[in-house]
N, C-alpha and C. Protein backbone atom coordinates (compact mmCIF):
# COMPACT_ATOMS: atom_id res chain seq x y z
N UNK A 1 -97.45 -13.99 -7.35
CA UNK A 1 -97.13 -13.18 -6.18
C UNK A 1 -98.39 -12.42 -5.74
N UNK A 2 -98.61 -12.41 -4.67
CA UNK A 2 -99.71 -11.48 -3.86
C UNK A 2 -99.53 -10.21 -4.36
N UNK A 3 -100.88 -9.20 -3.93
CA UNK A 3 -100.63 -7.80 -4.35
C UNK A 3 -100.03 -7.71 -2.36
N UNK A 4 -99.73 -6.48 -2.32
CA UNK A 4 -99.13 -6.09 -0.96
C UNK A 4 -100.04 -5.68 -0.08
N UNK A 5 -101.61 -5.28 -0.43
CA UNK A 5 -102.24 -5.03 0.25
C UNK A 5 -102.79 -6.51 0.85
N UNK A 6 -102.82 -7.79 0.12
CA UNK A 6 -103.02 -8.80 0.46
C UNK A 6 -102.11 -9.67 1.78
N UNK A 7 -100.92 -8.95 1.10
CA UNK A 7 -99.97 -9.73 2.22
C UNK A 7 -99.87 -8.88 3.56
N UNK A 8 -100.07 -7.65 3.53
CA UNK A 8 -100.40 -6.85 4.75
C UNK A 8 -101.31 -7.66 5.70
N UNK A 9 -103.05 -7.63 4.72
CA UNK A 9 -103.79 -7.83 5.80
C UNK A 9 -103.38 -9.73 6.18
N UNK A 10 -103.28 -10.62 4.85
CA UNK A 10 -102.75 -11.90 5.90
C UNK A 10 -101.51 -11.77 6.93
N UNK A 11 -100.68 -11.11 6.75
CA UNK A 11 -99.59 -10.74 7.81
C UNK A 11 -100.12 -10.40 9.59
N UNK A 12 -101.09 -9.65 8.79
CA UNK A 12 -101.76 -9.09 10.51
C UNK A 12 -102.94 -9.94 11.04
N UNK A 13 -103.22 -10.72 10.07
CA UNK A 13 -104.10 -11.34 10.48
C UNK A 13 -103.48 -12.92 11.67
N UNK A 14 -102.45 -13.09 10.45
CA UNK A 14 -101.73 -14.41 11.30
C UNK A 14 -100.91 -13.85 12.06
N UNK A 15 -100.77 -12.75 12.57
CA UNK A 15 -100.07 -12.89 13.69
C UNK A 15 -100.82 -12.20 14.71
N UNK A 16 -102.22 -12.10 14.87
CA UNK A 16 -103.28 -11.64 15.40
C UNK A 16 -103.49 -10.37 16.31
N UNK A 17 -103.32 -9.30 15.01
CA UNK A 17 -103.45 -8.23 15.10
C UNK A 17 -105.32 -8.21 15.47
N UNK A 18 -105.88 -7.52 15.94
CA UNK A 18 -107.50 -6.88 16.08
C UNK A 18 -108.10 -5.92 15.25
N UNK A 19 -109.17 -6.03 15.08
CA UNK A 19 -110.02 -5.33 14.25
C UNK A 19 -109.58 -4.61 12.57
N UNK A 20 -108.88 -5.57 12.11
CA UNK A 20 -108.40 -5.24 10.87
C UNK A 20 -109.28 -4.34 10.02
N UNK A 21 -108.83 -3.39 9.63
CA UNK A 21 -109.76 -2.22 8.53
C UNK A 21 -109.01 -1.60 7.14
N UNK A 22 -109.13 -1.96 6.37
CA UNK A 22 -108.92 -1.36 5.29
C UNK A 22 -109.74 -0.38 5.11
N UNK A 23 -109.19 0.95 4.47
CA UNK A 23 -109.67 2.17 4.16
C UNK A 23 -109.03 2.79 2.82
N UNK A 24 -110.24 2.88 1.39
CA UNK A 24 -109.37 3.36 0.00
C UNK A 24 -109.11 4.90 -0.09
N UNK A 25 -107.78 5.18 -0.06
CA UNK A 25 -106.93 6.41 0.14
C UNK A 25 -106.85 6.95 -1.44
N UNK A 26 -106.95 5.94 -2.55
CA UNK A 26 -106.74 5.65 -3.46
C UNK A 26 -107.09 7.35 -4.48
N UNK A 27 -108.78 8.08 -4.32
CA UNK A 27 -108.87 9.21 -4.20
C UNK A 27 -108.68 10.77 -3.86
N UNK A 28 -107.87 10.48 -2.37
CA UNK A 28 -107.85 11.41 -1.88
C UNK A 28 -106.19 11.80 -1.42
N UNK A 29 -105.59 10.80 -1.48
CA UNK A 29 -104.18 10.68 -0.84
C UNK A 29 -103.16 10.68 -2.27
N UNK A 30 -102.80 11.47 -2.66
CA UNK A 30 -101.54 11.54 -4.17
C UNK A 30 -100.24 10.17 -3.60
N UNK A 31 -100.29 9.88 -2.28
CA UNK A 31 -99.20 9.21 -1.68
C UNK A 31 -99.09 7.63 -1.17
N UNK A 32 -100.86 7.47 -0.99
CA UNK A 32 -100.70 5.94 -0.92
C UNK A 32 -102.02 5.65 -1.15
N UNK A 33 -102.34 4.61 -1.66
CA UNK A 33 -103.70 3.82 -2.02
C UNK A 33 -104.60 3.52 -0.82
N UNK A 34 -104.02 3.00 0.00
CA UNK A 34 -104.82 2.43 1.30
C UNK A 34 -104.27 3.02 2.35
N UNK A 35 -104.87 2.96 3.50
CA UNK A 35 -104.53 2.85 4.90
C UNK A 35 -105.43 1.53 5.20
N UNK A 36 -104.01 0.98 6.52
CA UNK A 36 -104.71 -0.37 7.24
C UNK A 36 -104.60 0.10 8.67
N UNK A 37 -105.74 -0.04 9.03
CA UNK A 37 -105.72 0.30 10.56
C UNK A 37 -106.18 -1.07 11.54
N UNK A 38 -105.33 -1.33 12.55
CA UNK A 38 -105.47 -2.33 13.35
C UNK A 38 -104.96 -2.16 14.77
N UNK A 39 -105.63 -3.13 15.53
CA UNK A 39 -105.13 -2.98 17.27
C UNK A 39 -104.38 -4.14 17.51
N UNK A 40 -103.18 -3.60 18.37
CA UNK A 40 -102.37 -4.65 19.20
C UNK A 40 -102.71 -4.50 20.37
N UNK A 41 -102.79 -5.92 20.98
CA UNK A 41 -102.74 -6.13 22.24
C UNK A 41 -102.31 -5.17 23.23
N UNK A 42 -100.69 -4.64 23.14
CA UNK A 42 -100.34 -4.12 23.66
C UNK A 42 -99.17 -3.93 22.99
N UNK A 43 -97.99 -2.79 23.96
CA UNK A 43 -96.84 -2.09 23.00
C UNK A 43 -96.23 -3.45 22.49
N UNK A 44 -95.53 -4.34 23.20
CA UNK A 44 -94.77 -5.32 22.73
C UNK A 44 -95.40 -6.22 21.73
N UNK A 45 -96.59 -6.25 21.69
CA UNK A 45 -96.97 -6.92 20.04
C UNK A 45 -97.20 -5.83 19.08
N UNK A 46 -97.45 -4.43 19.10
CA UNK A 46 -97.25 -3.55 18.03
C UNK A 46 -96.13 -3.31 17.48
N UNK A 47 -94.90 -3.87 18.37
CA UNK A 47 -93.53 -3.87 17.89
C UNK A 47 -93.58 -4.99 16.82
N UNK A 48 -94.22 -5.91 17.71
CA UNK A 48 -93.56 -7.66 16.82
C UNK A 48 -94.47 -7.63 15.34
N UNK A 49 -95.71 -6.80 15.34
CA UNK A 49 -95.98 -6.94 14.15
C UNK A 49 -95.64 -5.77 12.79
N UNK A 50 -95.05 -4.91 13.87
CA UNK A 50 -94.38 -3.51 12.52
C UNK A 50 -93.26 -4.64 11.80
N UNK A 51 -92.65 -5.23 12.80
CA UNK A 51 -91.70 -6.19 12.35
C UNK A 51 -91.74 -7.68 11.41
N UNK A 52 -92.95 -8.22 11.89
CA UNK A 52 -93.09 -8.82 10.88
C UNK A 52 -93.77 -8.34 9.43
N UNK A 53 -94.48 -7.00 9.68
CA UNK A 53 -95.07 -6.76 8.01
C UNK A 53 -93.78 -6.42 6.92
N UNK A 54 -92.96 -5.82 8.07
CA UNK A 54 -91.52 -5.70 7.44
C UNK A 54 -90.88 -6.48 6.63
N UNK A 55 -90.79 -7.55 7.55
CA UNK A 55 -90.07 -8.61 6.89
C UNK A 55 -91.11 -9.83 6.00
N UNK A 56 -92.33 -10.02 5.77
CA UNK A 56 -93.27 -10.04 4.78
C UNK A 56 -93.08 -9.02 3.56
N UNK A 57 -93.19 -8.18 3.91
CA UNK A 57 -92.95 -7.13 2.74
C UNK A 57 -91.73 -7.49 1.66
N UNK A 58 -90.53 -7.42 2.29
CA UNK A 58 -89.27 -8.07 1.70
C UNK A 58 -89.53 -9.11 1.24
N UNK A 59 -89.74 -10.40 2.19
CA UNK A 59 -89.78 -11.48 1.28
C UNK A 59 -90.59 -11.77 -0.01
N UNK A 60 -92.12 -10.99 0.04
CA UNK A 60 -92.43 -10.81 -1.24
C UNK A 60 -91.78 -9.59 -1.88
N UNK A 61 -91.22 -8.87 -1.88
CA UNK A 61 -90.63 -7.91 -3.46
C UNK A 61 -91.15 -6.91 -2.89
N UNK A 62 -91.79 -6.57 -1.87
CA UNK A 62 -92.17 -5.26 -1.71
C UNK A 62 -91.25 -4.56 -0.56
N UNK A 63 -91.03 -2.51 -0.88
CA UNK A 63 -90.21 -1.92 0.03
C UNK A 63 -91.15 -1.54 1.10
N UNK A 64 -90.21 -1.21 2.00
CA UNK A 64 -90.70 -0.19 3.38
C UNK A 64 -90.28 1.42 2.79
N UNK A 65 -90.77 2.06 3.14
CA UNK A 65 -90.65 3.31 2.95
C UNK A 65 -89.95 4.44 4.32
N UNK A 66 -90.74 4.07 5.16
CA UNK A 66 -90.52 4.62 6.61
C UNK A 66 -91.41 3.78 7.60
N UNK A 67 -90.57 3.65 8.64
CA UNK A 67 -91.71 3.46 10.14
C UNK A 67 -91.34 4.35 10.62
N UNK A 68 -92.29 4.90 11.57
CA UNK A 68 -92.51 5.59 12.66
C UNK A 68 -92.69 4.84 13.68
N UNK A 69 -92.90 5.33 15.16
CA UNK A 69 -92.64 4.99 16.36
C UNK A 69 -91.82 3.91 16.80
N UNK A 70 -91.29 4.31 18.10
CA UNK A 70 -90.02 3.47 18.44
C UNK A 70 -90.33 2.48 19.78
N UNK A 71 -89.75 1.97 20.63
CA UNK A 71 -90.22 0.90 21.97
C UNK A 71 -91.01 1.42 22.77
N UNK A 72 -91.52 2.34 22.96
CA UNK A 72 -92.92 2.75 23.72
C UNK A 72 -93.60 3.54 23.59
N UNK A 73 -93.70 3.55 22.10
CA UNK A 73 -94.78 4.19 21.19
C UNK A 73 -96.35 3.55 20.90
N UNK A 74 -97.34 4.14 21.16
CA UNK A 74 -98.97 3.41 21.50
C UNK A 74 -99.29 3.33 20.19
N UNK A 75 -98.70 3.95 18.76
CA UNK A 75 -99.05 3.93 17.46
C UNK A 75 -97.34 3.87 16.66
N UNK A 76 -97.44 2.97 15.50
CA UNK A 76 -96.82 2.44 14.79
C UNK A 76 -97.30 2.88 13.47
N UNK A 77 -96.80 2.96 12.52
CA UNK A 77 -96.95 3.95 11.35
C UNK A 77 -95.71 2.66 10.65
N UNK A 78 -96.47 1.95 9.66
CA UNK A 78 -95.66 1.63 8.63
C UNK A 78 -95.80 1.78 6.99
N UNK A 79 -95.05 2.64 6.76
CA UNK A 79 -95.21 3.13 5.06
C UNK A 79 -94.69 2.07 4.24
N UNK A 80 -95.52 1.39 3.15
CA UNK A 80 -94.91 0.76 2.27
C UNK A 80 -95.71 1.16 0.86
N UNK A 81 -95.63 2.90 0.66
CA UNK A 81 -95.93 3.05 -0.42
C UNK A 81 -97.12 2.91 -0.50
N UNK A 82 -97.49 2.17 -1.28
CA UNK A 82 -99.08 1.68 -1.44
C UNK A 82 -100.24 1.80 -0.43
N UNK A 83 -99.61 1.20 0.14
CA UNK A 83 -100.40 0.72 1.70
C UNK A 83 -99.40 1.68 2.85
N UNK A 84 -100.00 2.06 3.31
CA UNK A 84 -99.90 2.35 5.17
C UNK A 84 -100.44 2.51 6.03
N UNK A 85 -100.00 1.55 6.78
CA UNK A 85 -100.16 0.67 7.81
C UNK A 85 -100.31 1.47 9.18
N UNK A 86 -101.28 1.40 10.43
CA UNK A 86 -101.53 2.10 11.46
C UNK A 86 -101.29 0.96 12.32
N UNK A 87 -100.85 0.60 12.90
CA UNK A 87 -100.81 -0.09 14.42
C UNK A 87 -101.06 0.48 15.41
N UNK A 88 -102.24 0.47 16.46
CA UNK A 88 -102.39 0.99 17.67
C UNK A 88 -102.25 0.12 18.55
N UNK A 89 -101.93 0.77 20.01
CA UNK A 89 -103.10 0.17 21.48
C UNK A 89 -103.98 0.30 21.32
N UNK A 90 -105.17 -0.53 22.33
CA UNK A 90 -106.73 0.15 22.09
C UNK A 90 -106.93 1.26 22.35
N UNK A 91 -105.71 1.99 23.53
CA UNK A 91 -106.05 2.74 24.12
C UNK A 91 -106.29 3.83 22.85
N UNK A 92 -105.05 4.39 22.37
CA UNK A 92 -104.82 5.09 21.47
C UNK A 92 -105.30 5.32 20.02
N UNK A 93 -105.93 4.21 19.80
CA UNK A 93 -106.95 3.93 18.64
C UNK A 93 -108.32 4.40 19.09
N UNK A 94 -108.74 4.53 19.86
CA UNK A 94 -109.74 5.15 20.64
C UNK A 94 -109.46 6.91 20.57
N UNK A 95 -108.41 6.69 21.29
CA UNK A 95 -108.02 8.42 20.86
C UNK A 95 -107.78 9.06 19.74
N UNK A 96 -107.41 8.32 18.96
CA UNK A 96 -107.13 9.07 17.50
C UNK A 96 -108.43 9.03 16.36
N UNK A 97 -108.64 8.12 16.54
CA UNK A 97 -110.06 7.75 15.69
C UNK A 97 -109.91 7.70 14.34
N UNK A 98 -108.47 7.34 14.02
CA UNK A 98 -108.87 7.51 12.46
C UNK A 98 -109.58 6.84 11.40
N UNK A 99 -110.44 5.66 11.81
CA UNK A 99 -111.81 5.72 11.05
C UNK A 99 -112.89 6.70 11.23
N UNK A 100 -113.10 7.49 11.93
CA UNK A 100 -114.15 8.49 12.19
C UNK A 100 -113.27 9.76 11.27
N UNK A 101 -112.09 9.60 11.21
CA UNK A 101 -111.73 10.95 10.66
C UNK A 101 -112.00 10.69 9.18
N UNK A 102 -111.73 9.20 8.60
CA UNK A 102 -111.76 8.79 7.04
C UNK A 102 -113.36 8.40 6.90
N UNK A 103 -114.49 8.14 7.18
CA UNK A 103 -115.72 7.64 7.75
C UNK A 103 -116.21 8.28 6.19
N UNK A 104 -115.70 9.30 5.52
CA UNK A 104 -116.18 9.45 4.16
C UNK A 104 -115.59 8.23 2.55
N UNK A 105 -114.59 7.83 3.27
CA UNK A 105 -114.31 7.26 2.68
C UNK A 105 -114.41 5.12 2.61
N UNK A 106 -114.69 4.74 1.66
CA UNK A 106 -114.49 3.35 1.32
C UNK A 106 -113.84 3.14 2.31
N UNK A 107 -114.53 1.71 3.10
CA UNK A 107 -114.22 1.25 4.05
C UNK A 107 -114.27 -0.37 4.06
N UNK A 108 -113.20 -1.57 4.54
CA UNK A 108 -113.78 -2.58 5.14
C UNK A 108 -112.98 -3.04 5.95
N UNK A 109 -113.56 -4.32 6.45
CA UNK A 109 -113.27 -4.92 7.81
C UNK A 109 -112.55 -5.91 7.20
N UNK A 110 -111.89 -6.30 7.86
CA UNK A 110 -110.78 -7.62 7.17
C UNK A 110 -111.51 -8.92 7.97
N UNK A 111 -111.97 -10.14 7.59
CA UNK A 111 -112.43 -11.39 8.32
C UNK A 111 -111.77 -12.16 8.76
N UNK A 112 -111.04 -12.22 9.79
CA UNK A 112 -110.33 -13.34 10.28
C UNK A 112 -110.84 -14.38 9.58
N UNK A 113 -109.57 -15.21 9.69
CA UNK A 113 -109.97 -16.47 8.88
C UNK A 113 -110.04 -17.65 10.16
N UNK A 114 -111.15 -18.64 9.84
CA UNK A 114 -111.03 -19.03 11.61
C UNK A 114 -110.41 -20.48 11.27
């Protein structure tokens, strides 16, 4: 079985989420190991992919904890414990910046696989 941070980033990757980033929380956060931060297209694919990490998650053995934002929300928040998950617009990923806010911390880029 995959670890969950694995099946996150292939999850977002195949269903072609943007600029995939892993960030280790692992230090500083008592609550989750990672944050994954990534861009959707737009609202209706930030929906379709809170939804599919969801249902990835389940089918391998792993829980959801909480999502946040609902049908016309520019950021998506999915907790699965370990990992949580950021879904933006560009717009709003721009505005929030939360790699500039974590920028002290362990960082990488996820590689599409081509």
């Amino acid at each position: 079985m995959s670890t969950l941070l694995e099946t996150v980033i292939h999850t977002l990757d195949e269903k072609l989420a943007e600029d995939i980033v892993t960030i280790d929380m692992s230090e500083v956060n008592p609550f989750t190991d990672y944050f994954v931060i990534c861009t959707a297209r737009n609202i209706r694919h930030s929906q379709s992919l809170a939804e599919f990490l969801e249902k990835a998650a389940y089918e391998n053995g792993f829980e959801v904890r909480a999502r946040e934002g609902e049908k016309d929300s520019n950021w998506i928040l999915v907790d699965m414990y370990d990992v949580v998950v950021h879904i933006f617009t560009e717009e709003a990923r721009k505005t929030y910046r939360l790699e500039s806010l974590w920028a002290d911390r362990p960082m990488q880029k996820a590689n599409r696989e081509e």
